[in-house]
Protein backbone atom coordinates (compact mmCIF):
# COMPACT_ATOMS: atom_id res chain seq x y z
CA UNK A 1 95.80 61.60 75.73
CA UNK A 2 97.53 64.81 75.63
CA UNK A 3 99.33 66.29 77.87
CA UNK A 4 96.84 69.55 77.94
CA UNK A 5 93.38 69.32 79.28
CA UNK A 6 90.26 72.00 78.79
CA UNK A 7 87.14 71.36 80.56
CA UNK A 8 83.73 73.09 80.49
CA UNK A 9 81.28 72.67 82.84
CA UNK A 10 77.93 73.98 82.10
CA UNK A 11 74.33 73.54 82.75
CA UNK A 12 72.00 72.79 79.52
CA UNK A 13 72.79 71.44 75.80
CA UNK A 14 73.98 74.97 74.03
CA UNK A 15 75.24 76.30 77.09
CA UNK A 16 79.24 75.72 75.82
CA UNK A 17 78.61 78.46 72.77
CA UNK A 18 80.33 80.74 75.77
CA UNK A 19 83.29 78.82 75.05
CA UNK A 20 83.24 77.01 71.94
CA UNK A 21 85.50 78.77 69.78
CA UNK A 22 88.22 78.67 72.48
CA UNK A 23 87.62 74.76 72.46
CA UNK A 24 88.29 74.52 68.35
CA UNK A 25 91.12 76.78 68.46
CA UNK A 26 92.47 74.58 71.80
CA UNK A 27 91.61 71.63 70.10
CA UNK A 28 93.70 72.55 66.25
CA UNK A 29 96.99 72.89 68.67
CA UNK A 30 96.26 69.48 70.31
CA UNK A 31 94.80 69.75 73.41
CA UNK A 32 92.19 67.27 74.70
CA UNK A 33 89.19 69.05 75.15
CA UNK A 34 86.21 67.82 77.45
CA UNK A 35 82.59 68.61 78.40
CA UNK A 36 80.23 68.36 81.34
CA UNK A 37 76.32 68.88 80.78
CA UNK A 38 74.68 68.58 84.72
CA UNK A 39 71.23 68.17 82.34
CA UNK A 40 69.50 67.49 79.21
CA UNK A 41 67.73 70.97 78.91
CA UNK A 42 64.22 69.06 79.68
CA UNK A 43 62.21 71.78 79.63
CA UNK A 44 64.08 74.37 77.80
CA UNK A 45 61.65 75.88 74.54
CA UNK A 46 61.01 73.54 71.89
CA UNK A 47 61.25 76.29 68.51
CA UNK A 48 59.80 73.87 66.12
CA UNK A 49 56.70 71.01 67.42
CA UNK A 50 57.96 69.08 64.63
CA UNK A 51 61.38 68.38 66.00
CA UNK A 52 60.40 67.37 69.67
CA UNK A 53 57.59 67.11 72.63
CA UNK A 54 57.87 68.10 76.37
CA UNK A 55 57.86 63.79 76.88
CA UNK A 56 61.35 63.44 74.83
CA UNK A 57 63.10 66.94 74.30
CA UNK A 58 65.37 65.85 76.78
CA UNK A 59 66.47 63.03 74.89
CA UNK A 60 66.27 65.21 71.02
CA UNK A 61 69.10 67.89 73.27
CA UNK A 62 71.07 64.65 74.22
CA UNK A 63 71.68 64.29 70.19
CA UNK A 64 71.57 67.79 69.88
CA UNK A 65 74.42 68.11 72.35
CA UNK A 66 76.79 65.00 70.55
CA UNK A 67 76.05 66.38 67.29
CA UNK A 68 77.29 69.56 68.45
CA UNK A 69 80.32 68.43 70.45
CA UNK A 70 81.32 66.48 66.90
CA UNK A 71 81.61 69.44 64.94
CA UNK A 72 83.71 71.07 68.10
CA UNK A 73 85.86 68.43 67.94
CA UNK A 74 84.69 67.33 71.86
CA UNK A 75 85.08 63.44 72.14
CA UNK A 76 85.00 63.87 76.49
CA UNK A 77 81.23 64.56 77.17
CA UNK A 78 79.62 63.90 80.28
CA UNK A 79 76.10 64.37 81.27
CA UNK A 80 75.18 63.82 84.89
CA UNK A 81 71.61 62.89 84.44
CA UNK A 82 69.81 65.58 86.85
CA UNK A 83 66.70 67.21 85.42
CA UNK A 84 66.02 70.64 84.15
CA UNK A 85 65.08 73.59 86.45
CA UNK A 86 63.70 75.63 84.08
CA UNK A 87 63.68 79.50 83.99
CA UNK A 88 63.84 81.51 87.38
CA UNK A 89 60.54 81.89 89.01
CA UNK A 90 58.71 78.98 87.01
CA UNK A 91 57.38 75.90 88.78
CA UNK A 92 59.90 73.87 87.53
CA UNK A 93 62.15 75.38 90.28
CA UNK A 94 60.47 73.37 92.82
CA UNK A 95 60.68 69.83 91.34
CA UNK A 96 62.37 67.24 93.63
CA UNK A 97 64.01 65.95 90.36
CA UNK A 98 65.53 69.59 89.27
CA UNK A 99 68.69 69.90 89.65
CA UNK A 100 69.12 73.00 92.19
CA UNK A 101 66.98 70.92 94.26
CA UNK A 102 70.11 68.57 94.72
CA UNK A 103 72.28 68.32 98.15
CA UNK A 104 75.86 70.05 97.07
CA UNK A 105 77.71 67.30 97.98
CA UNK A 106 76.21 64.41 95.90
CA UNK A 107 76.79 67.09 93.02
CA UNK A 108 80.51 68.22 93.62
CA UNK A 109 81.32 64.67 93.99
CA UNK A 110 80.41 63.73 90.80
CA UNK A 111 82.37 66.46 89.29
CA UNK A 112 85.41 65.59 91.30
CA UNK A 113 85.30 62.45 89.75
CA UNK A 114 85.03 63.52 86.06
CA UNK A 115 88.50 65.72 86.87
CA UNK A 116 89.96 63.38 88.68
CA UNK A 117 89.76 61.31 85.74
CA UNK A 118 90.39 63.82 83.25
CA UNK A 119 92.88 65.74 84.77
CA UNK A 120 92.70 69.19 83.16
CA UNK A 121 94.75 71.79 84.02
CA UNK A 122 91.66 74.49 82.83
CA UNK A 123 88.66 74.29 84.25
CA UNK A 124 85.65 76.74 83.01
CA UNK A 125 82.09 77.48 83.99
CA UNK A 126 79.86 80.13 84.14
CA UNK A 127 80.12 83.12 86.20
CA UNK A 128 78.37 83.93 89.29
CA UNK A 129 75.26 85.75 87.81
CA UNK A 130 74.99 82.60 85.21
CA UNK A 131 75.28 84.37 82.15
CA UNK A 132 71.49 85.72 82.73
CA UNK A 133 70.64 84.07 85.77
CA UNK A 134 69.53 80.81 85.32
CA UNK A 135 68.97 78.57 88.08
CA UNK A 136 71.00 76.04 87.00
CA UNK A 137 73.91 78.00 85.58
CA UNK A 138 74.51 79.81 88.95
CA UNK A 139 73.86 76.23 90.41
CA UNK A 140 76.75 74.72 88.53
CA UNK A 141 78.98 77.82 88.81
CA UNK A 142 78.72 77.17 92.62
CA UNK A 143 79.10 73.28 92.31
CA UNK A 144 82.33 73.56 90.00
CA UNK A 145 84.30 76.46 91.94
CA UNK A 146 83.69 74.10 94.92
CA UNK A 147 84.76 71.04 92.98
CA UNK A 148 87.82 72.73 91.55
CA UNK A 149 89.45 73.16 95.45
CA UNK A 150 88.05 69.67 96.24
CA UNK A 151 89.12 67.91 93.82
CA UNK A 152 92.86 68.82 94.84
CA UNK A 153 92.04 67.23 98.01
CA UNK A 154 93.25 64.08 99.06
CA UNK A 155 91.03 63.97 101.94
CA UNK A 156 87.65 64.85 100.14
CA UNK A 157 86.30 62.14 98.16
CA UNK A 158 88.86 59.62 98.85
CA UNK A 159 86.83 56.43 97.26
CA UNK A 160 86.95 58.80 93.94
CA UNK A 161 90.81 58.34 92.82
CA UNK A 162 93.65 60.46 93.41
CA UNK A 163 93.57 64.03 94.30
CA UNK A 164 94.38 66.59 91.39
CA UNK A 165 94.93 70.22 91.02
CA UNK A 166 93.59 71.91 88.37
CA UNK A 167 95.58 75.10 87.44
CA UNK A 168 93.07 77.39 86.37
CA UNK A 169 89.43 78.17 87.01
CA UNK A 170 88.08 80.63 84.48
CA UNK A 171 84.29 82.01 84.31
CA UNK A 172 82.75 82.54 81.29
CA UNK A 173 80.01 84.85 80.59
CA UNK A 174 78.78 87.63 78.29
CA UNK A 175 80.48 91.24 78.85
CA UNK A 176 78.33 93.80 80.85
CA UNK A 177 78.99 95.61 77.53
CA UNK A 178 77.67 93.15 75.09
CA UNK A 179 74.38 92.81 77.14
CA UNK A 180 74.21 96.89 77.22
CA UNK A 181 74.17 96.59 74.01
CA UNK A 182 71.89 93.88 73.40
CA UNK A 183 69.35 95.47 76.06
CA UNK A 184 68.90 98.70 74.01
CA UNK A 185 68.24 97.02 70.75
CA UNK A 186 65.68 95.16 72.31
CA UNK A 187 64.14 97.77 73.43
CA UNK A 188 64.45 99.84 70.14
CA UNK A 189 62.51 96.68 68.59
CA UNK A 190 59.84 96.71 71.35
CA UNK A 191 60.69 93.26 72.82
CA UNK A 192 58.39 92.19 75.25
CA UNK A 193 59.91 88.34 75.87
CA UNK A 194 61.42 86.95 78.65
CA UNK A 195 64.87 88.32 77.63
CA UNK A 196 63.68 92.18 77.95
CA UNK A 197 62.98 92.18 81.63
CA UNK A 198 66.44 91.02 82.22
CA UNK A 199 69.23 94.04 83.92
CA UNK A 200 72.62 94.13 82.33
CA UNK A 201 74.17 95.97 85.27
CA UNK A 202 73.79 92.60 87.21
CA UNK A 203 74.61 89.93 84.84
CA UNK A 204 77.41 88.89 82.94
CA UNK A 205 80.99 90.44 83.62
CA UNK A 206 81.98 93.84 84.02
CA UNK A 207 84.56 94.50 81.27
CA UNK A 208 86.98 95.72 83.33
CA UNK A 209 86.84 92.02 85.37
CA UNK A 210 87.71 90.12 82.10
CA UNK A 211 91.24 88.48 82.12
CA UNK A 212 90.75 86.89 78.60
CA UNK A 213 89.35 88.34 75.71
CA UNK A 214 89.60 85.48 72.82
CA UNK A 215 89.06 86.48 69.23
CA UNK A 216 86.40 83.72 67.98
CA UNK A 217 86.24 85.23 64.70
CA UNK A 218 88.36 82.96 62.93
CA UNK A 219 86.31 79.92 63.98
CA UNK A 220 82.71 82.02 63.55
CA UNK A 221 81.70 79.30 60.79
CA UNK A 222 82.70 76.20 62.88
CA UNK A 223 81.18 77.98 66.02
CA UNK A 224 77.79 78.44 64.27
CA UNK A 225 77.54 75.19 62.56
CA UNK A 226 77.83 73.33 65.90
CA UNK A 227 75.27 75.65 67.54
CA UNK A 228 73.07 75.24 64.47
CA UNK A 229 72.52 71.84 65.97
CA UNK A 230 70.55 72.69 68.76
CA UNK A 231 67.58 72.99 66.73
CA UNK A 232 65.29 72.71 69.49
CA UNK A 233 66.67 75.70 70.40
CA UNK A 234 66.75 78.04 67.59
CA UNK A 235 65.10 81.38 68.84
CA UNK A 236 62.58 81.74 65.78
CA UNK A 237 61.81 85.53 66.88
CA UNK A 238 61.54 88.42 64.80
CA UNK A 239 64.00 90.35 66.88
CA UNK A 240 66.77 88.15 66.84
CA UNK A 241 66.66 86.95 63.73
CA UNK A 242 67.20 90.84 62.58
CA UNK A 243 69.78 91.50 64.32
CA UNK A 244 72.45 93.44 62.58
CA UNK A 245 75.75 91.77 62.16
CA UNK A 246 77.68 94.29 64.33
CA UNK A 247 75.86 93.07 67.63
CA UNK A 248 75.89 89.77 66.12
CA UNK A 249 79.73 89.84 66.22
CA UNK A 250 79.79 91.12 69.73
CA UNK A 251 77.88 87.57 71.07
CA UNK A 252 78.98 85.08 68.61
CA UNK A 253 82.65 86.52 67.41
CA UNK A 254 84.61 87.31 70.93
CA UNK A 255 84.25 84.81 73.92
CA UNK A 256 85.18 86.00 77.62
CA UNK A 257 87.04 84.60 80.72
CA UNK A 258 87.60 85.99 84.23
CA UNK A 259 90.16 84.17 85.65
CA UNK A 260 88.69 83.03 89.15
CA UNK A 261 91.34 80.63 90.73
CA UNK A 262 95.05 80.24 89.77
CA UNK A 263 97.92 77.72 91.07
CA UNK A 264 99.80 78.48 88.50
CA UNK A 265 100.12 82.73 88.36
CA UNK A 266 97.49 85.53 87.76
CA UNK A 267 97.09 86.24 83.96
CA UNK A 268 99.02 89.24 82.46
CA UNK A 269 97.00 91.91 80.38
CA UNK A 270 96.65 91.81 76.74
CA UNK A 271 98.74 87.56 76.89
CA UNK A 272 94.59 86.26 76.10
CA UNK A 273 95.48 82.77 76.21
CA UNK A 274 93.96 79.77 78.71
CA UNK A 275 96.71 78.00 79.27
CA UNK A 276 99.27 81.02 80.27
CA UNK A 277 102.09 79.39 82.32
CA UNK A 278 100.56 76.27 82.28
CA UNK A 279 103.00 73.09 81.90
């Protein structure tokens, strides 16, 4: 294994496109790259009947998600089998299988044992707003920050293997910026979906907040060819599909990282790289 470590810790299938060009271009120098999914997207939109049903999408995002994490070059994936919450203010919320319905503890444990076992010196997940506000992003933002002290804790979690300190936390979300942007095209295009109600001034990261700005440009084609494997997921809408390249290029060719905890030094302005005074 080597001797550098990246995990991701997200929510749903398609959630690691935050951070999947920073896992090819981690990868090509030879570090070990991992990935946690806490579900299988279960009720997340099904773009084409042909390709799934509500019965087995969570299974169709399963392959999805290792077809995906093949062209990233991911060979650590993890899923830790909770179900689905769905979008915020839907019934799903209120399932006793959905995953923010799950005690904290029974969840953080599970991820101390994945890093424990791992042993990566970077640890990312989303940031506090979740990207958008999900349920489950901002659920596994919360779960991971705790599991990222705990897991250097000897004391918590004993039965689970020896303590380890990961390095870094980073979050990773979209730039207040980007979302600015994308908001006002939206509404240029009259977009009345579920994306147009949402406020950019409280999700994602305010530029000024972002530690690491990675160029994902030179991996754009590798990047989209592993998310063109969530094809449950493919947004089939007019609006997106339209979108011109320059806003395009704001999403899909930069990824962003606030760093959130540090053993190991605070990151230095302009230095953009992960694994900054990391051994």
């Amino acid at each position: 294994m080597s001797t550098k470590r990246l995990l991701g810790v997200f929510a749903h299938p398609d959630d690691e496109g935050t951070m999947s060009g920073a896992m090819l271009m981690y990868g090509s120098q030879g570090v070990e790259t991992g990935l946690i999914c806490a579900t299988r997207g279960e009720v997340g939109e099904i773009a084409d009947p042909e390709l799934a049903t509500p019965e087995n999408l969570g299974q169709v995002r399963e392959g999805e998600m290792r077809a995906a994490a093949e062209v990233l070059g991911v060979r650590n994936l993890w899923f830790l089998d909770y179900r689905d919450s769905g979008m915020a203010g839907t019934s799903e919320n209120s399932d006793q299988r959905a995953f923010v319905q799950v005690g904290a503890a029974e969840v953080v444990g599970k991820l101390v044992a994945i890093i424990r076992q791992f042993r990566p010196q970077v640890l990312v997940t989303f940031d506090e707003s979740g990207g958008y506000g999900h349920p489950d992003h901002i659920a596994i933002y919360r779960h991971t920050t705790s599991a990222f002290y705990a897991a250097a804790d000897a004391v918590q979690y004993p039965e689970l293997g020896p303590a380890h300190a990961v390095s870094k936390l980073y979050y990773s979300s979209f730039p207040r910026s980007a979302l600015r942007a994308m908001g006002e095209w939206l509404k240029s295009q009259n977009y009345d979906g579920s994306f147009g109600n949402l406020d950019p001034e409280q999700l994602g990261i305010e530029d000024a907040e972002i530690n690491v700005w990675f160029n994902a440009s030179p991996w754009r084609e590798t990047k989209d060819r592993s998310w063109a494997m969530h094809r449950t997921q493919a947004n089939s809408g007019a609006a997106f599909s339209q979108m011109p390249e320059e806003l395009v290029e704001k999403w899909r060719g930069y990824e962003c990282y606030q760093l959130a905890a540090t053993r190991v030094g605070l990151d230095v302005e302009g230095e953009n790289d992960l694994f900054a005074r990391v051994q």
